[in-house]
Protein backbone atom coordinates (compact mmCIF):
# COMPACT_ATOMS: atom_id res chain seq x y z
CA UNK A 1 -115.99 -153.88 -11.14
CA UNK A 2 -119.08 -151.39 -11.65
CA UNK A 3 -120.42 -152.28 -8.33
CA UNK A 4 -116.56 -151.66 -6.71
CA UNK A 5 -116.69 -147.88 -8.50
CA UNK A 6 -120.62 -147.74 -7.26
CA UNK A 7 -119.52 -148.42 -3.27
CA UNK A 8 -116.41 -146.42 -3.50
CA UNK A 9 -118.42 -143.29 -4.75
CA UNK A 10 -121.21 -143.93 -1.87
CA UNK A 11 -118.37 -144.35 1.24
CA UNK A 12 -118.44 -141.19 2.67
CA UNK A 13 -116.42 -142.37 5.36
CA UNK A 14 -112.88 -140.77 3.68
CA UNK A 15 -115.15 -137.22 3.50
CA UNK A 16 -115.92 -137.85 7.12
CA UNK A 17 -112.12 -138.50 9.15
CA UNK A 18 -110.95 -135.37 6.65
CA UNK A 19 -114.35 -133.35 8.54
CA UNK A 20 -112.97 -134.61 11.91
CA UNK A 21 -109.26 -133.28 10.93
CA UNK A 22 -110.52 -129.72 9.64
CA UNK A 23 -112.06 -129.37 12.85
CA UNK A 24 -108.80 -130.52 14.76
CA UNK A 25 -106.99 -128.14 12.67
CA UNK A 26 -109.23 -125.35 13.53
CA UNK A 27 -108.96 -126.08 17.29
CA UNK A 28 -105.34 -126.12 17.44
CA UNK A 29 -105.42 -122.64 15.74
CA UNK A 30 -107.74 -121.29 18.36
CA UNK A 31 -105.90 -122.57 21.11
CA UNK A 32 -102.65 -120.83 19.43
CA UNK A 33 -104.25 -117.97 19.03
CA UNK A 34 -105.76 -117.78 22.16
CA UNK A 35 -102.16 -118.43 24.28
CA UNK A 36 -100.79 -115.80 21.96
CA UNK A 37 -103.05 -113.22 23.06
CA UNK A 38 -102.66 -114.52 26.72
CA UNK A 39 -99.13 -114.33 26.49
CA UNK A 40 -98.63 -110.73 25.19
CA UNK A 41 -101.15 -109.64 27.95
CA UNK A 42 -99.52 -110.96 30.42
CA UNK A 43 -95.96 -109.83 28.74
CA UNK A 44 -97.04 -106.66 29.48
CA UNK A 45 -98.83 -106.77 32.80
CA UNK A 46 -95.25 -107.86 34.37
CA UNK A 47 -93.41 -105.44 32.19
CA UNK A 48 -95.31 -102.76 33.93
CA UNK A 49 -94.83 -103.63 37.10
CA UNK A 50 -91.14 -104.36 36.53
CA UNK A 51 -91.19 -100.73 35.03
CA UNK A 52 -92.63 -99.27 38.70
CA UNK A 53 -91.99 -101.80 41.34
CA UNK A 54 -92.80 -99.22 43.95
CA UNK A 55 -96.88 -99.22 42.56
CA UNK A 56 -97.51 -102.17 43.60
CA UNK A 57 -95.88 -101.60 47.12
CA UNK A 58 -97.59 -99.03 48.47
CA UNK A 59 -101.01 -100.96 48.33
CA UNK A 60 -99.59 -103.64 49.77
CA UNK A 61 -98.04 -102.33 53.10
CA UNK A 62 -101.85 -101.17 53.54
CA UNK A 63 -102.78 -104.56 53.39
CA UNK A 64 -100.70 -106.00 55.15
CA UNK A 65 -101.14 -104.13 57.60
CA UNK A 66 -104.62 -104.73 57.91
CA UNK A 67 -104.02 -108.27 57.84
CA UNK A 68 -101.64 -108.13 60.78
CA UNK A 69 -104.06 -105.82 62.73
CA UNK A 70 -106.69 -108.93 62.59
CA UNK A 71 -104.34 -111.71 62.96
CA UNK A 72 -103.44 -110.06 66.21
CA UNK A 73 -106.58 -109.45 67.45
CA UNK A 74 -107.52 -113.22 66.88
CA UNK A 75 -104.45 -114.42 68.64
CA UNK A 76 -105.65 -113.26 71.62
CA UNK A 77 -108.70 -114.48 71.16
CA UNK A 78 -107.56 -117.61 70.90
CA UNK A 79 -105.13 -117.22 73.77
CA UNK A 80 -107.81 -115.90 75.97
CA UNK A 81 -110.27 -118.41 75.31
């Protein structure tokens, strides 16, 4: 019986899975934490542009016009060649 009490107070195996589920615990919370913070940026980012949809759309006509502009030019390069 004293040698049962001996090896039970040596096992550190118990101490060990409870480490391994701290550490679990503490991951989870970051992760939380982390999509939180994610979330309310990104709440915000499309509450902005739902504020002042016409921002947004004056950059891209410029780009898209650019971008038809080149596609253009390389269709008749293509055609051509």
């Amino acid at each position: 019986m004293k040698n049962l009490l001996s090896r039970f107070r040596k096992d550190e195996s118990g101490a060990t899975a409870i480490e391994y589920g701290l550490i679990a615990v503490l991951i989870g919370v970051a992760i939380i934490a982390g999509a939180t913070a994610l979330g309310t940026t990104l709440n915000s980012t499309f509450q902005g542009v739902a504020d002042n949809p016409n921002l947004g759309a004056g950059a891209g006509a410029g780009g898209d016009a650019g971008g038809d502009a080149g596609g253009d030019a390389g269709g008749a390069g293509a055609s051509g060649g």
